[in-house]
Structure formats: structure tokens, C-alpha cells
C-alpha atoms as a PDB file:
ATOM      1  CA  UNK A   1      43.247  -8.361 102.435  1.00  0.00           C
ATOM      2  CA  UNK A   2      42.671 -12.150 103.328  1.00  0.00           C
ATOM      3  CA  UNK A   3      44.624 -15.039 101.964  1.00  0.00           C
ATOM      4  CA  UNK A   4      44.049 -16.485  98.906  1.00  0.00           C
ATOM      5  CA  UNK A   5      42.259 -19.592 100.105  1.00  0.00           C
ATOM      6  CA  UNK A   6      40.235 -18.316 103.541  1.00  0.00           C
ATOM      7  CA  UNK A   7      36.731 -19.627 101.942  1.00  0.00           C
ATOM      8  CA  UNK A   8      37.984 -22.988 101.944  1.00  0.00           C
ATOM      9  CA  UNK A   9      39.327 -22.713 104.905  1.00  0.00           C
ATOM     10  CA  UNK A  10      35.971 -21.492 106.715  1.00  0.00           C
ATOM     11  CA  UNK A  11      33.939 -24.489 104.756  1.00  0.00           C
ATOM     12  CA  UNK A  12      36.199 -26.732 106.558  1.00  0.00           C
ATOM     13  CA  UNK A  13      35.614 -25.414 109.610  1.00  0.00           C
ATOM     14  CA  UNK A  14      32.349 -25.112 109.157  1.00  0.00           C
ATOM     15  CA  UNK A  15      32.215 -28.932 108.155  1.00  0.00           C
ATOM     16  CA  UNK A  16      34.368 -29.946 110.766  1.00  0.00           C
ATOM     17  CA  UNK A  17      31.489 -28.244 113.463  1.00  0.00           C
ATOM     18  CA  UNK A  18      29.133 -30.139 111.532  1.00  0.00           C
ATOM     19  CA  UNK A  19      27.382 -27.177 110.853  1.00  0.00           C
ATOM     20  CA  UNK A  20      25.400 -26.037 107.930  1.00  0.00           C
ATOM     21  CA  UNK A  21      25.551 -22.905 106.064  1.00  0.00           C
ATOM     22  CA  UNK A  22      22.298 -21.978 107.299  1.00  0.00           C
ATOM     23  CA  UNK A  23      23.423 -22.215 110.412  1.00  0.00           C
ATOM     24  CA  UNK A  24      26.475 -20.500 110.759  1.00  0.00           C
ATOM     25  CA  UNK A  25      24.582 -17.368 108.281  1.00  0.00           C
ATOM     26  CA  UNK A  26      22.291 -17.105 111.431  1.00  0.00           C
ATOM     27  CA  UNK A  27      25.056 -17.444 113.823  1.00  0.00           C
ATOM     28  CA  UNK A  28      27.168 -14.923 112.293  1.00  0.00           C
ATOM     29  CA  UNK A  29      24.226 -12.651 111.263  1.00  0.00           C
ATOM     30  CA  UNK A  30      24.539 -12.454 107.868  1.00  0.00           C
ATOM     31  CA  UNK A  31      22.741 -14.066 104.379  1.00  0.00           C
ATOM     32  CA  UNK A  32      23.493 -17.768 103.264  1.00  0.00           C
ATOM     33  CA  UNK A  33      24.247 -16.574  99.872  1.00  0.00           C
ATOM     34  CA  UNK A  34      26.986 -14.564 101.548  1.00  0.00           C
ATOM     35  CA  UNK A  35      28.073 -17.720 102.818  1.00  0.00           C
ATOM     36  CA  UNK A  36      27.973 -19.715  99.870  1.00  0.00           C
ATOM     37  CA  UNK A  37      30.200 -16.463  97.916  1.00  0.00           C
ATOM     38  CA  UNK A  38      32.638 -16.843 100.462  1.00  0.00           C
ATOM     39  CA  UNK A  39      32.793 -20.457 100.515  1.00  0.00           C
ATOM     40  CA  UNK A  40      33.134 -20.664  96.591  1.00  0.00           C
ATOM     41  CA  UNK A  41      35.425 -17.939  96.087  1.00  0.00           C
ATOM     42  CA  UNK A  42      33.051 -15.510  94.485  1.00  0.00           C
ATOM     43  CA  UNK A  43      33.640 -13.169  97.477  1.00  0.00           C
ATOM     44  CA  UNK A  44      36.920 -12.381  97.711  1.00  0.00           C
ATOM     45  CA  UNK A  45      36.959  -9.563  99.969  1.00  0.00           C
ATOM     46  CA  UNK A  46      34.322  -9.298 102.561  1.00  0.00           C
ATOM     47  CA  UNK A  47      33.697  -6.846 105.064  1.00  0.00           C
ATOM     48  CA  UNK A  48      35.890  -7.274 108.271  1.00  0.00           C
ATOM     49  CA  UNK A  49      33.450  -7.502 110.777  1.00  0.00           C
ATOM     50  CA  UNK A  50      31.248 -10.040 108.857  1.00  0.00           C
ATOM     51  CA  UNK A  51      34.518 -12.218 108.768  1.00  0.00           C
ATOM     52  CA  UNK A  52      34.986 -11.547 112.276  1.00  0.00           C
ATOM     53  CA  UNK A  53      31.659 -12.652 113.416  1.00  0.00           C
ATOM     54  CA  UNK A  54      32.130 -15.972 111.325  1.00  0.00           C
ATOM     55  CA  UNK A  55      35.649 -16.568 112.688  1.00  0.00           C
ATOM     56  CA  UNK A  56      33.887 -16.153 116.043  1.00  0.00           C
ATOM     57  CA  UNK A  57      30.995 -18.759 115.400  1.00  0.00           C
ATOM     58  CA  UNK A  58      34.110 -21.189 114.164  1.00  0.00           C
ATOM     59  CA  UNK A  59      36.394 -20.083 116.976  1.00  0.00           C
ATOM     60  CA  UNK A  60      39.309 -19.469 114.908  1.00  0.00           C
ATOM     61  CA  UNK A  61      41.526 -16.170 114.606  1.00  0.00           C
ATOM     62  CA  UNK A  62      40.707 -14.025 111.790  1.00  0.00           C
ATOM     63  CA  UNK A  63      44.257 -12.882 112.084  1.00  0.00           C
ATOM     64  CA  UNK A  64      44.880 -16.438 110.109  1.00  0.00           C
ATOM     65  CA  UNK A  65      43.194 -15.554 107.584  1.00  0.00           C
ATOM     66  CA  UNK A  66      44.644 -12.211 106.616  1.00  0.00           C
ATOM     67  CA  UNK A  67      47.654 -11.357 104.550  1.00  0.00           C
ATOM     68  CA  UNK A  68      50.571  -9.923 105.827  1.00  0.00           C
ATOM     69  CA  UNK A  69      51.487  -6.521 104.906  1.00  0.00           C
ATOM     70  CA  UNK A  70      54.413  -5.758 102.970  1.00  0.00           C
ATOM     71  CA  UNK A  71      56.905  -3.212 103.908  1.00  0.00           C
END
């Protein structure tokens, strides 16, 4: 459902807001370790609206972080 490399993508973000992962788990209302999954890679498909609440914090489109469907 999401591109191969959207956790590294949100740690940048995150990094660039010079925010921690504490932070943006509060922010985005769910656990750090979810945070830290998604970051790593060990999540690799998380639930859309917990990804939509984190794009949110980060103000970026989720929409760039999804795959496009084949036809």
C-alpha cells in the first residue's frame, strides 16, 4: 500500500521539524514503538489513519507516500 521507503521518508521529516519521536507519537496519537517500526522498516503496512495523522503532524500528503495502483 505505501512505497517502499515511506519510513525513511517520515524520519526525515521528522528530523527536519526537529522533532523527536516522542513527540510526534503524542502528536499523532499513537505509541513511540510504533514510531520507531515505521521508521526502521519493521512496519511495513500501517493503518491509514495512523499514517494520516503523522503526515498531518509533518504536513506532508500521505498521497506521496502511497503506491499507485496498477490497472
Amino acid at each position: 500500500m505505501y512505497i517502499k521507503n515511506f519510513g525513511k521518508i517520515i524520519k526525515y521529516e521528522r528530523k527536519c521539524w526537529g522533532m523527536s519521536k516522542r513527540r510526534l507519537a503524542f502528536l499523532s496519537h499513537c505509541e513511540v514503538e510504533l514510531i520507531e517500526d515505521i521508521e526502521s522498516g519493521n512496519e511495513k503496512n500501517p493503518d491509514f489513519f495512523v499514517m494520516l495523522n503523522i503526515c498531518e503532524v509533518l504536513e506532508i500528503s500521505i498521497f506521496n507516500l502511497m503506491k499507485k495502483r496498477k490497472k
